[in-house]
Protein backbone atom coordinates (compact mmCIF):
# COMPACT_ATOMS: atom_id res chain seq x y z
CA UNK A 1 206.10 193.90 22.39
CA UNK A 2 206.15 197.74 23.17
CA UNK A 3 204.55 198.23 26.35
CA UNK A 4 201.76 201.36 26.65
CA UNK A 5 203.59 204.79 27.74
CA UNK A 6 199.95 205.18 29.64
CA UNK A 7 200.41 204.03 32.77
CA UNK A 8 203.89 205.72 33.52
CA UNK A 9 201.82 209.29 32.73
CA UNK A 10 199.09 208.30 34.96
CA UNK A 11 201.62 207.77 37.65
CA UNK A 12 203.38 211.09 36.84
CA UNK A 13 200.34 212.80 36.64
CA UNK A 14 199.33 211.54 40.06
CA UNK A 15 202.29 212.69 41.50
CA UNK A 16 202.59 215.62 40.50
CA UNK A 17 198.49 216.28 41.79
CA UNK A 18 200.18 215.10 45.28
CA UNK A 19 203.03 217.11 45.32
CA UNK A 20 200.91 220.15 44.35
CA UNK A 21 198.63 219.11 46.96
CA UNK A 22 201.29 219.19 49.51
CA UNK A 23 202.81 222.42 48.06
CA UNK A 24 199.39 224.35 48.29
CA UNK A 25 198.57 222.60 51.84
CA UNK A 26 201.65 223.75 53.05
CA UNK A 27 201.01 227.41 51.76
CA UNK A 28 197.84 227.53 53.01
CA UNK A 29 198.99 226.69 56.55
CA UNK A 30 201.98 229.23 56.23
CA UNK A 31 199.33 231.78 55.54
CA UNK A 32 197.18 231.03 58.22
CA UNK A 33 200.63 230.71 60.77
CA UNK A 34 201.44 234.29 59.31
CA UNK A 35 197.86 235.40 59.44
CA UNK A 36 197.70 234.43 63.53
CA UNK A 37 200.87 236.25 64.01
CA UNK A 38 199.69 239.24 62.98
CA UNK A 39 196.40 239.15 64.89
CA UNK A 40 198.80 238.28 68.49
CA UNK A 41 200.74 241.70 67.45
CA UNK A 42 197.39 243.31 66.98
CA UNK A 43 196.57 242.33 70.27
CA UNK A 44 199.39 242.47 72.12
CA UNK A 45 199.56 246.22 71.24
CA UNK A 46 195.71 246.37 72.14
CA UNK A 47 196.94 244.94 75.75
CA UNK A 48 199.40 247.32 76.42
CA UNK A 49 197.31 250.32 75.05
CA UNK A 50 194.73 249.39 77.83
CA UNK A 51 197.13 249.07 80.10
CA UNK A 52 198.73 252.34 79.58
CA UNK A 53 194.63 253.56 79.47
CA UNK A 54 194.05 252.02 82.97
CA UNK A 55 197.28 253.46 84.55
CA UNK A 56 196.08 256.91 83.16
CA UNK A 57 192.43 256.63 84.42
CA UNK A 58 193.66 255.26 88.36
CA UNK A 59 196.15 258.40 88.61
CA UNK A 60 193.54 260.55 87.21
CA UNK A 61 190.88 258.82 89.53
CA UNK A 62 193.56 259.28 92.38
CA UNK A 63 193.77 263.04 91.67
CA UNK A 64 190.08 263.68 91.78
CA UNK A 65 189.64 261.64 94.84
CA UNK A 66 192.73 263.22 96.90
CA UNK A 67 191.36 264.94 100.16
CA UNK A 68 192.75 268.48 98.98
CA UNK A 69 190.40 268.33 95.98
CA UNK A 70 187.47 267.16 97.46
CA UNK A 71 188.26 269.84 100.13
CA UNK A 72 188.79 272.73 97.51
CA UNK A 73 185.62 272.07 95.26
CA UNK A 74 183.35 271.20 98.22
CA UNK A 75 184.49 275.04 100.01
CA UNK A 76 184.61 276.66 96.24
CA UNK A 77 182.01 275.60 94.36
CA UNK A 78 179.29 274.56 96.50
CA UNK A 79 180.39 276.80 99.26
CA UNK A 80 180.46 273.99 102.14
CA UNK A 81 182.37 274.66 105.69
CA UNK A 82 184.22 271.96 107.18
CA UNK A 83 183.17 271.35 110.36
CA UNK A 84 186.89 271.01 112.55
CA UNK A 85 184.62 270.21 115.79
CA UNK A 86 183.49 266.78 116.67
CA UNK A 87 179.61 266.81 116.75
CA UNK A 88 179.44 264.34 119.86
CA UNK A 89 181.36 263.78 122.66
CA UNK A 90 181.20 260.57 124.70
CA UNK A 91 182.16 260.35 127.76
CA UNK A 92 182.15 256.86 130.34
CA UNK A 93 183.94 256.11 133.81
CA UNK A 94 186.06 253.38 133.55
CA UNK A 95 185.28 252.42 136.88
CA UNK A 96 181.40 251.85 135.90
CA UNK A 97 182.21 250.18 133.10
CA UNK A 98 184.37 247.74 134.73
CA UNK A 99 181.38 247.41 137.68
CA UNK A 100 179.05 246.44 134.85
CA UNK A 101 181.23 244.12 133.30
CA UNK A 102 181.75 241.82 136.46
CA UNK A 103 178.13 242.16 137.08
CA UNK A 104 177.64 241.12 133.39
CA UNK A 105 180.14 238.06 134.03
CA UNK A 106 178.69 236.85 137.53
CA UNK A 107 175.29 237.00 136.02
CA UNK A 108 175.77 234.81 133.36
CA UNK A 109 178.05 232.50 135.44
């Protein structure tokens, strides 16, 4: 009795379907590995551009807001004075002060 070649092909067939599976999983994944490293360089360069973009906007913010600037554009361009007097002047005795504090603490005793 010669037994049927049929089965033996089925089981080849089948694992060569599973093998293939594995083979095309296994692709797929090493695309998508490949695919994620490229998108961490694209944004690690992203990072360091804005980095670099941040350092070059807080020295450029530092240089508008320095004194000497403010000074120079304030006297040039909109032809302000700066005013080198105080505009008040308070003066106290430290001996009244120091009368109204113990009256202050004996009130409130």
């Amino acid at each position: 009795m010669k037994k049927s070649s049929k089965p033996a092909i089925l089981i080849v067939l089948i694992l060569l379907m599973i093998v293939t599976a594995f083979a095309l999983v296994g692709v797929g994944i090493k695309l998508k590995y490949e695919h994620s490293l490229l998108q961490r360089d694209d944004l690690e360069k992203k990072v360091k551009t804005e980095g670099q973009r941040k350092i070059k906007l807080t020295a450029e913010y530092q240089t508008v807001t320095a004194e000497e600037m403010i000074i120079s554009i304030a006297a040039n361009e909109l032809g302000l004075i700066r005013n080198m007097q105080p505009s008040i002047i308070i003066k106290f005795n430290k001996e009244k002060l120091e009368e109204v504090t113990e009256a202050l603490a004996e009130k409130y005793e």
